[in-house]
PDB file of N, CA and C in Angstrom:
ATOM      1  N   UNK A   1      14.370 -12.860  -5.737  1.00  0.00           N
ATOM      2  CA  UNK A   1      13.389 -13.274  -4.745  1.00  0.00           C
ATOM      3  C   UNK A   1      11.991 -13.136  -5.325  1.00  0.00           C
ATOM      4  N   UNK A   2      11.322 -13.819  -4.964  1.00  0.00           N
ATOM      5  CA  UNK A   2       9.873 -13.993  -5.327  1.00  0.00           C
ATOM      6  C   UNK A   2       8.983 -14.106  -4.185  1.00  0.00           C
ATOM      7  N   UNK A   3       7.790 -12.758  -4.320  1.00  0.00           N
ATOM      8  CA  UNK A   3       6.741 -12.585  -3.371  1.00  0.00           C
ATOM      9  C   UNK A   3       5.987 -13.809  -3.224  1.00  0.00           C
ATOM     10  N   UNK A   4       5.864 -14.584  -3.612  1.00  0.00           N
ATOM     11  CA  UNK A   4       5.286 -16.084  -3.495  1.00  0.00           C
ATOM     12  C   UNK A   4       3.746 -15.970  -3.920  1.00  0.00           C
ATOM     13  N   UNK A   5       3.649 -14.931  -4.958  1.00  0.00           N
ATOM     14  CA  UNK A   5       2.266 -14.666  -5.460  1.00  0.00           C
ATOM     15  C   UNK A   5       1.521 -13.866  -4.363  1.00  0.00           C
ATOM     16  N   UNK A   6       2.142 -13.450  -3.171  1.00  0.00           N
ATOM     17  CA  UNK A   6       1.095 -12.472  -2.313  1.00  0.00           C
ATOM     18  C   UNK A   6       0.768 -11.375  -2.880  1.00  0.00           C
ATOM     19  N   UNK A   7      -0.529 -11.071  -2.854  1.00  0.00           N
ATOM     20  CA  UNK A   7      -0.772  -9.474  -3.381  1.00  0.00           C
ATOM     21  C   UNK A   7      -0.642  -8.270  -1.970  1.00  0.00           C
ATOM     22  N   UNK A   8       0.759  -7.839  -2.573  1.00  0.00           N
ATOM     23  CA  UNK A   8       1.604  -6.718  -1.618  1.00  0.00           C
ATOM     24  C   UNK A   8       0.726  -5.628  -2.359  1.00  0.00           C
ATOM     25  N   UNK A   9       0.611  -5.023  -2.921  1.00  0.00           N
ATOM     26  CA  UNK A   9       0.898  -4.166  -3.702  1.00  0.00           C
ATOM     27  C   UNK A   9      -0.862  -3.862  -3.317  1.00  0.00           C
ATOM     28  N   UNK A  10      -1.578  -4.703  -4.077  1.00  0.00           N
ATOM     29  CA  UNK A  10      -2.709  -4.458  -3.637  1.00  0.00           C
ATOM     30  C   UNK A  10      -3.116  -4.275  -1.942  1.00  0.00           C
ATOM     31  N   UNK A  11      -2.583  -4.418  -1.221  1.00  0.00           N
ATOM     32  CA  UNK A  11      -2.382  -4.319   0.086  1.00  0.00           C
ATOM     33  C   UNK A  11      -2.126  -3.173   0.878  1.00  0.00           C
ATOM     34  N   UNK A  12      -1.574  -2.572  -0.248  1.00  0.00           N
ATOM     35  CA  UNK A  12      -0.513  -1.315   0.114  1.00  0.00           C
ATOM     36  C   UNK A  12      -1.678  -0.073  -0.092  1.00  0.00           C
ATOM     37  N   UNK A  13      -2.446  -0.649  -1.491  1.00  0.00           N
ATOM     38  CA  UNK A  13      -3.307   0.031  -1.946  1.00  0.00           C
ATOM     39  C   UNK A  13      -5.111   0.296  -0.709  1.00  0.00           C
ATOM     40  N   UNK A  14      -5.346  -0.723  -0.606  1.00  0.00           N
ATOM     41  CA  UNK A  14      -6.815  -0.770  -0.170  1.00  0.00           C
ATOM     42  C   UNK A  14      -6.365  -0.906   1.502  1.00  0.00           C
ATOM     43  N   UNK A  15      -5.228  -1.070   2.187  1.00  0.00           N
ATOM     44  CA  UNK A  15      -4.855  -0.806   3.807  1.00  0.00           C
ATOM     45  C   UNK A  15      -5.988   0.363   4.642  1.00  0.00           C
ATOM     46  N   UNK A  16      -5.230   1.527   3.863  1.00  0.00           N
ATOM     47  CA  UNK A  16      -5.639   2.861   3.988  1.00  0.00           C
ATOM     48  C   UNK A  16      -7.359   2.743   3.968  1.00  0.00           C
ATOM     49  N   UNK A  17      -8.193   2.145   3.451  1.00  0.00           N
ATOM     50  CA  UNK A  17      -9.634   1.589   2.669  1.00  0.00           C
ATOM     51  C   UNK A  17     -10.253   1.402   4.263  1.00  0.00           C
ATOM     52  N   UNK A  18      -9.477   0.273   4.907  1.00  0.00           N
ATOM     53  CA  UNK A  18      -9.659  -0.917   6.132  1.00  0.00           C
ATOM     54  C   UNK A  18      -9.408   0.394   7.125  1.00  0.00           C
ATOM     55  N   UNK A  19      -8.335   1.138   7.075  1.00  0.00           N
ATOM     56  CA  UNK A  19      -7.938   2.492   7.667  1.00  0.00           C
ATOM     57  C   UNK A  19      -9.532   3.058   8.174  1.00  0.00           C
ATOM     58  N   UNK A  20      -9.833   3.605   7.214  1.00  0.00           N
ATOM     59  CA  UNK A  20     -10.940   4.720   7.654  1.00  0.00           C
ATOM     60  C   UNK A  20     -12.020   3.985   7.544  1.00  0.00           C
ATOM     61  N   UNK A  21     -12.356   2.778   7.593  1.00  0.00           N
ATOM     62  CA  UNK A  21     -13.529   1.872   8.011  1.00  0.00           C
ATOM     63  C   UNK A  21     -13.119   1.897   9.933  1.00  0.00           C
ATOM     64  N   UNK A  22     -11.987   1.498  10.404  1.00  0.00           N
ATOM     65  CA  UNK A  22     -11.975   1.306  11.342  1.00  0.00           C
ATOM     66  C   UNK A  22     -11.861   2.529  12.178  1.00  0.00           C
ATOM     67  N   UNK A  23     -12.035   3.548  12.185  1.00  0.00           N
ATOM     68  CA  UNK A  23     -11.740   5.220  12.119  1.00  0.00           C
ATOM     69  C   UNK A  23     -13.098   5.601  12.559  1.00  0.00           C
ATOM     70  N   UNK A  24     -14.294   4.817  11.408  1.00  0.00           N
ATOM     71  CA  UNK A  24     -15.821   5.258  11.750  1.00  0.00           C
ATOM     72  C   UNK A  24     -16.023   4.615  12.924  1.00  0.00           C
ATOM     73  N   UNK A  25     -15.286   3.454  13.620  1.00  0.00           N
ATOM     74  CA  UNK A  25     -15.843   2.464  14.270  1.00  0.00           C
ATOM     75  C   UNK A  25     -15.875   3.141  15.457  1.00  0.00           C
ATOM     76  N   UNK A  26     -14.446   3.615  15.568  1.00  0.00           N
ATOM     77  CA  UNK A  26     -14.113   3.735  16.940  1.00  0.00           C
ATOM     78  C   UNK A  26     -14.286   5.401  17.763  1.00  0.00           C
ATOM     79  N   UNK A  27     -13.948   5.658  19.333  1.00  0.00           N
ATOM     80  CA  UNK A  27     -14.314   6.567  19.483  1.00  0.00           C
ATOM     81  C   UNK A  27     -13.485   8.094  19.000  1.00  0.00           C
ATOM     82  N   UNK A  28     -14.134   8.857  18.965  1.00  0.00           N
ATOM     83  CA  UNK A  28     -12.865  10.065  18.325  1.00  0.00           C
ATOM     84  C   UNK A  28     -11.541   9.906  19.229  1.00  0.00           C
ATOM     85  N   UNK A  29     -11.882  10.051  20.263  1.00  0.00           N
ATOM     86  CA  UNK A  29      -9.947  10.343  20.772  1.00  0.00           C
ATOM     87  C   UNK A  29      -9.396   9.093  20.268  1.00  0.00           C
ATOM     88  N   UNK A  30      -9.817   8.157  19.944  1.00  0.00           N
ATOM     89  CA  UNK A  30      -8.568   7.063  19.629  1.00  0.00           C
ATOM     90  C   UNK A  30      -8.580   6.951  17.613  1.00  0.00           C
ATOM     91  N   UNK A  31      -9.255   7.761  16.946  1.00  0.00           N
ATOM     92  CA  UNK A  31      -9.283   8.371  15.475  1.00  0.00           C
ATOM     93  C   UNK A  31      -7.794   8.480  15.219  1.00  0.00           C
ATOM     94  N   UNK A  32      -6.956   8.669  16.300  1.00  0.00           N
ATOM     95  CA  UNK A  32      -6.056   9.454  15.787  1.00  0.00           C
ATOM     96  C   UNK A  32      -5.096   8.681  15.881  1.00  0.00           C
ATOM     97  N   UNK A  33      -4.941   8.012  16.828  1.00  0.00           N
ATOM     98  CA  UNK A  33      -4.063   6.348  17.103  1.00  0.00           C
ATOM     99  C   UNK A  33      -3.861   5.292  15.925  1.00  0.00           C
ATOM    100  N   UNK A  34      -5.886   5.232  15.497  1.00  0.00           N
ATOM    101  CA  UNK A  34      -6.037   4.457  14.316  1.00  0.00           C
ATOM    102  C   UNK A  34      -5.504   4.489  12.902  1.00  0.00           C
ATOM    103  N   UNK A  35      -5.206   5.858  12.791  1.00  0.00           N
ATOM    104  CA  UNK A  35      -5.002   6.852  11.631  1.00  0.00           C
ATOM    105  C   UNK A  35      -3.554   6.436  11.618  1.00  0.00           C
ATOM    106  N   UNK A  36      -2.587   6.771  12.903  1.00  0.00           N
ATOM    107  CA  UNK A  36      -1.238   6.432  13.176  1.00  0.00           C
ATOM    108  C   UNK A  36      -0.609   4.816  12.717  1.00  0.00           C
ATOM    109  N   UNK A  37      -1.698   4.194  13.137  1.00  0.00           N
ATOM    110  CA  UNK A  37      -1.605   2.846  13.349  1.00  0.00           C
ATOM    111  C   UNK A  37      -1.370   1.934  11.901  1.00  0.00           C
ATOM    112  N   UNK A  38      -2.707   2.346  11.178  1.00  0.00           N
ATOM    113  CA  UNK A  38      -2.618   2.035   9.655  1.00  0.00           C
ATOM    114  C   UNK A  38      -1.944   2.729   9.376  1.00  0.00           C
ATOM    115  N   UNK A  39      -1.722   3.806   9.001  1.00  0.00           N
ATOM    116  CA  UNK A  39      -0.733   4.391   7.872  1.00  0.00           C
ATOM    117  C   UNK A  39       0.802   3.726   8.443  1.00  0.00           C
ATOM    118  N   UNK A  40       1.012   3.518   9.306  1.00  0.00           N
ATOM    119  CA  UNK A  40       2.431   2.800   9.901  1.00  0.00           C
ATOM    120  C   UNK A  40       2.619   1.607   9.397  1.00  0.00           C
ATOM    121  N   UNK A  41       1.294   0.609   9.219  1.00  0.00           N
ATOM    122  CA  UNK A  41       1.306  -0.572   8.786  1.00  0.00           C
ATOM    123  C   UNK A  41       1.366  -0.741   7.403  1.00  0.00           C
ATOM    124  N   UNK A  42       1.155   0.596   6.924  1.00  0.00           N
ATOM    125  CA  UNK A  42       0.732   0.501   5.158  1.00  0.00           C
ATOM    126  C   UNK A  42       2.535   0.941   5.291  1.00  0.00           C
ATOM    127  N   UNK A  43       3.386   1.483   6.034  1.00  0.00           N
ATOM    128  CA  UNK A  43       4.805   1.740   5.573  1.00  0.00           C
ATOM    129  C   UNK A  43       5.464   0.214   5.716  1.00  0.00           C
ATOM    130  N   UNK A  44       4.800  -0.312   6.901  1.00  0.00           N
ATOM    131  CA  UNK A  44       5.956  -1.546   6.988  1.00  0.00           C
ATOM    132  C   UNK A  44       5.468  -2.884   5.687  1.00  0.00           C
ATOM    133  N   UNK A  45       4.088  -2.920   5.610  1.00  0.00           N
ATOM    134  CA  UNK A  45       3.814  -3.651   4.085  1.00  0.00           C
ATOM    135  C   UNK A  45       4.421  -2.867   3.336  1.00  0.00           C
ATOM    136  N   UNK A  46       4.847  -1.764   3.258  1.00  0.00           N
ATOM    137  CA  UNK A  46       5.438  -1.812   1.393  1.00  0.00           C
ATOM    138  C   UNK A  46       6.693  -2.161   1.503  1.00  0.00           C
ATOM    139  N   UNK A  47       7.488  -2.445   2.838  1.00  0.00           N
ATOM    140  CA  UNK A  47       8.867  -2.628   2.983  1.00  0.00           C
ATOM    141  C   UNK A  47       8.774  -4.301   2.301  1.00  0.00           C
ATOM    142  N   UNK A  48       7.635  -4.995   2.210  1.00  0.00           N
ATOM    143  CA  UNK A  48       8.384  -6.315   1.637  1.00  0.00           C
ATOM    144  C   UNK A  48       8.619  -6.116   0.284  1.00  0.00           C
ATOM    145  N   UNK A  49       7.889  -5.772  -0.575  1.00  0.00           N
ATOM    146  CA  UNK A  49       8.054  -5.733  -1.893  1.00  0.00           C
ATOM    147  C   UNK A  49       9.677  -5.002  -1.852  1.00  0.00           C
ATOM    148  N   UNK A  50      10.015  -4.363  -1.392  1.00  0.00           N
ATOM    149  CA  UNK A  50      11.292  -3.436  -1.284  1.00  0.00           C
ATOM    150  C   UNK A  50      12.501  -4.058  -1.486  1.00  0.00           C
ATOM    151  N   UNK A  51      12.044  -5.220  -0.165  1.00  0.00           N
ATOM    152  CA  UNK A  51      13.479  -6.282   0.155  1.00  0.00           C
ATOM    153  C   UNK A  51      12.676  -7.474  -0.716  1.00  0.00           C
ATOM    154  N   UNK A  52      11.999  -8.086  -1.256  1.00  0.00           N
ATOM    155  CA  UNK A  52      12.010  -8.957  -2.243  1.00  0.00           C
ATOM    156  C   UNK A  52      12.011  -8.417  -3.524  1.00  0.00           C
ATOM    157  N   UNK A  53      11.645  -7.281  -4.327  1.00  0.00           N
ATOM    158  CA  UNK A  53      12.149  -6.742  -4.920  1.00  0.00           C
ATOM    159  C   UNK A  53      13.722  -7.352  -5.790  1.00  0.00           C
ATOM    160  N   UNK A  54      13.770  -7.578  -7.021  1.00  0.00           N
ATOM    161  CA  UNK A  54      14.875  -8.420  -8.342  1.00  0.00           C
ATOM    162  C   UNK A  54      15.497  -7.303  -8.934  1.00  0.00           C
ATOM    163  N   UNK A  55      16.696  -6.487  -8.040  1.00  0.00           N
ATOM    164  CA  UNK A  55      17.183  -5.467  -9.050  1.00  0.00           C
ATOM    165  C   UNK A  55      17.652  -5.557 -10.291  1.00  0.00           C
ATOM    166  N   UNK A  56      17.740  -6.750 -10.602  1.00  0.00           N
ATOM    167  CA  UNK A  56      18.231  -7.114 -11.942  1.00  0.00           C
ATOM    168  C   UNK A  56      17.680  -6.983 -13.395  1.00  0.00           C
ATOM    169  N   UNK A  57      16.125  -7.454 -12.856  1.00  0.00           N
ATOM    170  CA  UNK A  57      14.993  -7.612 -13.914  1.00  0.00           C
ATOM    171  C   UNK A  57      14.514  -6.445 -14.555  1.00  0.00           C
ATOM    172  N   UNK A  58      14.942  -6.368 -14.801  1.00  0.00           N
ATOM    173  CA  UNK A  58      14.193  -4.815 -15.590  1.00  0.00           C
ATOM    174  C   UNK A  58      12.856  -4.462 -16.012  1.00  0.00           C
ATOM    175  N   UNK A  59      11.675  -5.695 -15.723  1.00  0.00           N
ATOM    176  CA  UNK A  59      10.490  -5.318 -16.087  1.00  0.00           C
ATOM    177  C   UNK A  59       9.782  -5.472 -14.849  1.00  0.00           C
ATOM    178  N   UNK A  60       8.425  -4.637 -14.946  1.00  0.00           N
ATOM    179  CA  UNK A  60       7.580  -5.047 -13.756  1.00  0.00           C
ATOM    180  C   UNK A  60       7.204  -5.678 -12.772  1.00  0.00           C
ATOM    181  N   UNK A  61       7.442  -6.066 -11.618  1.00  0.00           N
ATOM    182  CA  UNK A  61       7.269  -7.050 -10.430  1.00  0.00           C
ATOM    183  C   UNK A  61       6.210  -6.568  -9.689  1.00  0.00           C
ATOM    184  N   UNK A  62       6.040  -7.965  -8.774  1.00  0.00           N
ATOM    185  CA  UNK A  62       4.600  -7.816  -8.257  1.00  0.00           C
ATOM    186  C   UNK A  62       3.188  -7.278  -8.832  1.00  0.00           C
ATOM    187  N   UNK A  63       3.113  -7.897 -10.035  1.00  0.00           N
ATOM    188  CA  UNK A  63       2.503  -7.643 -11.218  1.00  0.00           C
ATOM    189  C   UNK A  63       0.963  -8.326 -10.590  1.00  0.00           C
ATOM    190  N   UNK A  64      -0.293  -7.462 -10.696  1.00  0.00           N
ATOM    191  CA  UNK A  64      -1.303  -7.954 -10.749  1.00  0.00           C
ATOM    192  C   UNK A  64      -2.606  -7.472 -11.153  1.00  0.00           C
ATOM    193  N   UNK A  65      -3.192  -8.540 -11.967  1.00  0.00           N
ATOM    194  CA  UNK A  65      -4.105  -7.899 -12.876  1.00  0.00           C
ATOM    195  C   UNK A  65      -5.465  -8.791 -12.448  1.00  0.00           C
ATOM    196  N   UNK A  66      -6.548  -7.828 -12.438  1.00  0.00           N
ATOM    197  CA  UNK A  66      -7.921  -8.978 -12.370  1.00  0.00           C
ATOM    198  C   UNK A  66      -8.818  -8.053 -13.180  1.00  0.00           C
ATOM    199  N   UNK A  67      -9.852  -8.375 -13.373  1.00  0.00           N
ATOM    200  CA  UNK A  67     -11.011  -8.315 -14.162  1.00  0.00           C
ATOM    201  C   UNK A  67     -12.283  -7.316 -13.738  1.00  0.00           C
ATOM    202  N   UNK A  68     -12.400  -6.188 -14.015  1.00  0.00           N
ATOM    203  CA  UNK A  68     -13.248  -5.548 -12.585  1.00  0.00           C
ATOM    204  C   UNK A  68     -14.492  -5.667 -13.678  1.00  0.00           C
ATOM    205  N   UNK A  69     -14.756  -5.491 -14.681  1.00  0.00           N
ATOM    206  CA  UNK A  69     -15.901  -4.966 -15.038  1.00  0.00           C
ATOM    207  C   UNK A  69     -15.538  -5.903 -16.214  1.00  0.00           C
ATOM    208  N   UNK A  70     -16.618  -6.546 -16.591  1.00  0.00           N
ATOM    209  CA  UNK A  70     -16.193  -7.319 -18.463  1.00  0.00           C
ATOM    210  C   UNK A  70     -16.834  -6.861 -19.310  1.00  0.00           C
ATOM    211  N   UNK A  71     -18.132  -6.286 -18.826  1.00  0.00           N
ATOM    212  CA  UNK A  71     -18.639  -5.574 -20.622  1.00  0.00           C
ATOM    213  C   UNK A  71     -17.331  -4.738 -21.560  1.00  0.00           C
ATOM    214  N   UNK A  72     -17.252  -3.671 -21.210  1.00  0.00           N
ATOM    215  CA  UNK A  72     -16.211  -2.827 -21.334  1.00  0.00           C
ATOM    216  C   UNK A  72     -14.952  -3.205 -21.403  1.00  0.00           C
ATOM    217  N   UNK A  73     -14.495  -4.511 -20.700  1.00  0.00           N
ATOM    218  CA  UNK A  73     -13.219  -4.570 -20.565  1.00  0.00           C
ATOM    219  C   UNK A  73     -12.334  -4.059 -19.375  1.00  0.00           C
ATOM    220  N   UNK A  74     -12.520  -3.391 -18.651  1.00  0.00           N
ATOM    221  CA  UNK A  74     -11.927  -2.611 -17.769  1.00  0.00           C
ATOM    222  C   UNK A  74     -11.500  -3.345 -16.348  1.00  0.00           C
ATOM    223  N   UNK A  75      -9.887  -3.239 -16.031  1.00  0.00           N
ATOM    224  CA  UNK A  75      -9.264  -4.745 -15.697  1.00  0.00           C
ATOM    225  C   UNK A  75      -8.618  -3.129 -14.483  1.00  0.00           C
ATOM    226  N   UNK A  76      -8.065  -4.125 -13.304  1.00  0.00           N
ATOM    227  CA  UNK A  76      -7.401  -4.129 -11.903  1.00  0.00           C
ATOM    228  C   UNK A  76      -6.034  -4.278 -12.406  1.00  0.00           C
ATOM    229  N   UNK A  77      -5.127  -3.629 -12.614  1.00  0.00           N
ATOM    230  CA  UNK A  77      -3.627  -3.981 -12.994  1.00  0.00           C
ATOM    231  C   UNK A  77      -2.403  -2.773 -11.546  1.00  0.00           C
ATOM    232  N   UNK A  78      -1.976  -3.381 -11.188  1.00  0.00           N
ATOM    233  CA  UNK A  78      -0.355  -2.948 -10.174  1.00  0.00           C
ATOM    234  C   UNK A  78       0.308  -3.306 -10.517  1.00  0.00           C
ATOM    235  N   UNK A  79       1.661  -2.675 -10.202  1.00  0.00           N
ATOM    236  CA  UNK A  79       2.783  -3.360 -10.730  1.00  0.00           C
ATOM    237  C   UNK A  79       3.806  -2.304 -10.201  1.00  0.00           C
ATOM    238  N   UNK A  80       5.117  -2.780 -10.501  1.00  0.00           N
ATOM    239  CA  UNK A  80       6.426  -1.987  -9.849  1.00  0.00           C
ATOM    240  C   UNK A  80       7.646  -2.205 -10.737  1.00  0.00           C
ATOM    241  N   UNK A  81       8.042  -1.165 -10.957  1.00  0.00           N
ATOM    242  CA  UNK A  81       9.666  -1.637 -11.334  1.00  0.00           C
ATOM    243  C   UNK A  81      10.834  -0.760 -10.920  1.00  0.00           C
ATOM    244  N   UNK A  82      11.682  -0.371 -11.217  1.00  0.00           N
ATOM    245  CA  UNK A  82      12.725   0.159 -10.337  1.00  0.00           C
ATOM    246  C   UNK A  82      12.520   1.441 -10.086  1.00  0.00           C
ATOM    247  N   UNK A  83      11.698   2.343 -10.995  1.00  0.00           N
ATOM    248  CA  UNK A  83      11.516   3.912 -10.541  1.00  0.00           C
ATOM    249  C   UNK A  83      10.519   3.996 -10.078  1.00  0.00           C
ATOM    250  N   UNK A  84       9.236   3.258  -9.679  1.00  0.00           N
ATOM    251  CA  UNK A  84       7.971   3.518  -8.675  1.00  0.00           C
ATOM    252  C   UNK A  84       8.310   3.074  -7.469  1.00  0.00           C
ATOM    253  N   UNK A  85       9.022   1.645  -7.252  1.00  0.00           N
ATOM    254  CA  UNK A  85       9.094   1.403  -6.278  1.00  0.00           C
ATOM    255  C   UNK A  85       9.187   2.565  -5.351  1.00  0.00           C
ATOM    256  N   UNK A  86      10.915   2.897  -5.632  1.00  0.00           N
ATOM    257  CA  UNK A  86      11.071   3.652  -4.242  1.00  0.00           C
ATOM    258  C   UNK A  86       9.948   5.064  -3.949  1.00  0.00           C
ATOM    259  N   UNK A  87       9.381   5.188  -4.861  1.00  0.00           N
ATOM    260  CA  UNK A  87       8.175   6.270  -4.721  1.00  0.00           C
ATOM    261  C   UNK A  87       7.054   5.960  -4.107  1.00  0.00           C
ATOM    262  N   UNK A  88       6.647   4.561  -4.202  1.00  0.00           N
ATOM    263  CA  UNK A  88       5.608   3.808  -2.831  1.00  0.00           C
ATOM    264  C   UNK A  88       6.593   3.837  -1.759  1.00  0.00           C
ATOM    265  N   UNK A  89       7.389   3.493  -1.482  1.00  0.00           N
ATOM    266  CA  UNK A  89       7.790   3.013  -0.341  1.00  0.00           C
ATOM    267  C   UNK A  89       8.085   4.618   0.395  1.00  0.00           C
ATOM    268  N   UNK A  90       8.152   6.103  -0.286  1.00  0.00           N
ATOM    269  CA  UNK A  90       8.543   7.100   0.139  1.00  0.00           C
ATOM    270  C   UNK A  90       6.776   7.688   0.517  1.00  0.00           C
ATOM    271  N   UNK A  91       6.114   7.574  -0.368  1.00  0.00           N
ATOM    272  CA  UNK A  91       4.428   7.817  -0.192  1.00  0.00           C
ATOM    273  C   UNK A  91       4.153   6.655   1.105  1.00  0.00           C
ATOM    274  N   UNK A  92       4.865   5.679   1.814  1.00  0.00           N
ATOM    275  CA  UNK A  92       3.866   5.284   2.757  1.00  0.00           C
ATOM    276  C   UNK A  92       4.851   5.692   3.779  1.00  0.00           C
ATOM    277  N   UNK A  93       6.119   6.206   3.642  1.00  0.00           N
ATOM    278  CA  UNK A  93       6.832   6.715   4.920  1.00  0.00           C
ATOM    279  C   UNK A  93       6.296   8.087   5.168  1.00  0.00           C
ATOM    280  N   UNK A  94       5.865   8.789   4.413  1.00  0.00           N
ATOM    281  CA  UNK A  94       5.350  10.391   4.668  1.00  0.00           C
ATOM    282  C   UNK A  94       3.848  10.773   5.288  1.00  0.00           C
ATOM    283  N   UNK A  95       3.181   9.521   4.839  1.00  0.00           N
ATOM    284  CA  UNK A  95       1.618   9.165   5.479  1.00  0.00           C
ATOM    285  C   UNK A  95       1.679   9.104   7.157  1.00  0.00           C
ATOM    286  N   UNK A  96       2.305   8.234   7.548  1.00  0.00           N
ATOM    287  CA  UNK A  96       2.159   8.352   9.010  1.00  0.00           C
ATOM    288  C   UNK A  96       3.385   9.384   9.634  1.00  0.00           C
ATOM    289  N   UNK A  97       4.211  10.094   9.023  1.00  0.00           N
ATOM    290  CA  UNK A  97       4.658  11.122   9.409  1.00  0.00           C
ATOM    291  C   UNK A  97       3.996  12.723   9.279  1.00  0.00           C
ATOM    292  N   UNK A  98       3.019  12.523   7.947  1.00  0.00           N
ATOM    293  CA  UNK A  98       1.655  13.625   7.882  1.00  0.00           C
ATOM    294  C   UNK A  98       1.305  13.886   8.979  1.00  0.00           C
ATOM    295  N   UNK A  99       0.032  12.305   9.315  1.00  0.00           N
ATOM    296  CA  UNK A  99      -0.230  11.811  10.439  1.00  0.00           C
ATOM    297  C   UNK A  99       0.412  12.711  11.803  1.00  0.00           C
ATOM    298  N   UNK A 100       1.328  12.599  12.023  1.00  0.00           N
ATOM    299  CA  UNK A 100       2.037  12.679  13.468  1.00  0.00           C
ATOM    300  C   UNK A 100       2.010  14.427  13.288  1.00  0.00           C
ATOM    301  N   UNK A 101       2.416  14.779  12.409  1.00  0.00           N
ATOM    302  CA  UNK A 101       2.199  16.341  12.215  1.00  0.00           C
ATOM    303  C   UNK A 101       1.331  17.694  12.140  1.00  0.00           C
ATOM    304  N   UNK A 102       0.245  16.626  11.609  1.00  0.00           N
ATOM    305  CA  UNK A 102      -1.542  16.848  12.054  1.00  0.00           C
ATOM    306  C   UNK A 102      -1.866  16.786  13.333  1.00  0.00           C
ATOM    307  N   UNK A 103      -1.424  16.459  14.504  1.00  0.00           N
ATOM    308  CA  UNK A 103      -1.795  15.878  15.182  1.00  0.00           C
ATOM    309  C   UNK A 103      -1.993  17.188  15.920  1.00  0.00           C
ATOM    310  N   UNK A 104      -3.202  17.255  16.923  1.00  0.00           N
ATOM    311  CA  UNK A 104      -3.555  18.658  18.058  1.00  0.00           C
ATOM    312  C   UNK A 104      -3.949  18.308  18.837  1.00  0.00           C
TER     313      UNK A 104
END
C-alpha cells in the first residue's frame, strides 16, 4: 500500500505544535479537553501509516525529506521502517493516556 505521497509522519510530528497553539487560545478549564483532544488525534494519525505500512519492504517508508536551511546544508528527513514504526504508534498511544492521568 502506498500513502499516496501524504505527509503522515510529518503530521504526527508538528500535531502536538497546532496542540499547544490551540491550548494558548482557549480558556483554562477546557486546556485540558484540548490537550486530550490532540494528543488522541496525533494516536489516530499515526494509525494510517500503521495499516498502509509494506511489511515486506525492508527499507524506509513514508520517507520525507525537504530542505530547511541551504547554506549549511541542513535538510528535514522522516522516515519509518519496521522497528520505529511500532514505537510511534506506542509514543502516540501513551500521550493521551499521560494526558488522562495528569488530569486533577
Amino acid at each position: 500500500m502506498s500513502s499516496g505521497g501524504f505527509p503522515w509522519l510529518t503530521l504526527v510530528v508538528f500535531l502536538p505544535l497546532l496542540g499547544v497553539a490551540a491550548i494558548l487560545l482557549v480558556e483554562e478549564a477546557l486546556a485540558k479537553w484540548v490537550a486530550l483532544g490532540v494528543s488522541s488525534l496525533g494516536f489516530v494519525v499515526s494509525l494510517a501509516p500503521w495499516i498502509l505500512f509494506d511489511e515486506s519492504t525492508p527499507a524506509m517508508q513514508f520517507v520525507e525529506t525537504h530542505q530547511w536551511i541551504a547554506s549549511p546544508s541542513i535538510n528535514y528527513a522522516v522516515g519509518v521502517d519496521g522497528i520505529s514504526l511500532p514505537l510511534v504508534l506506542l509514543t502516540t498511544l501513551l500521550t493521551p493516556l499521560c494526558v488522562l492521568v495528569s488530569w486533577t
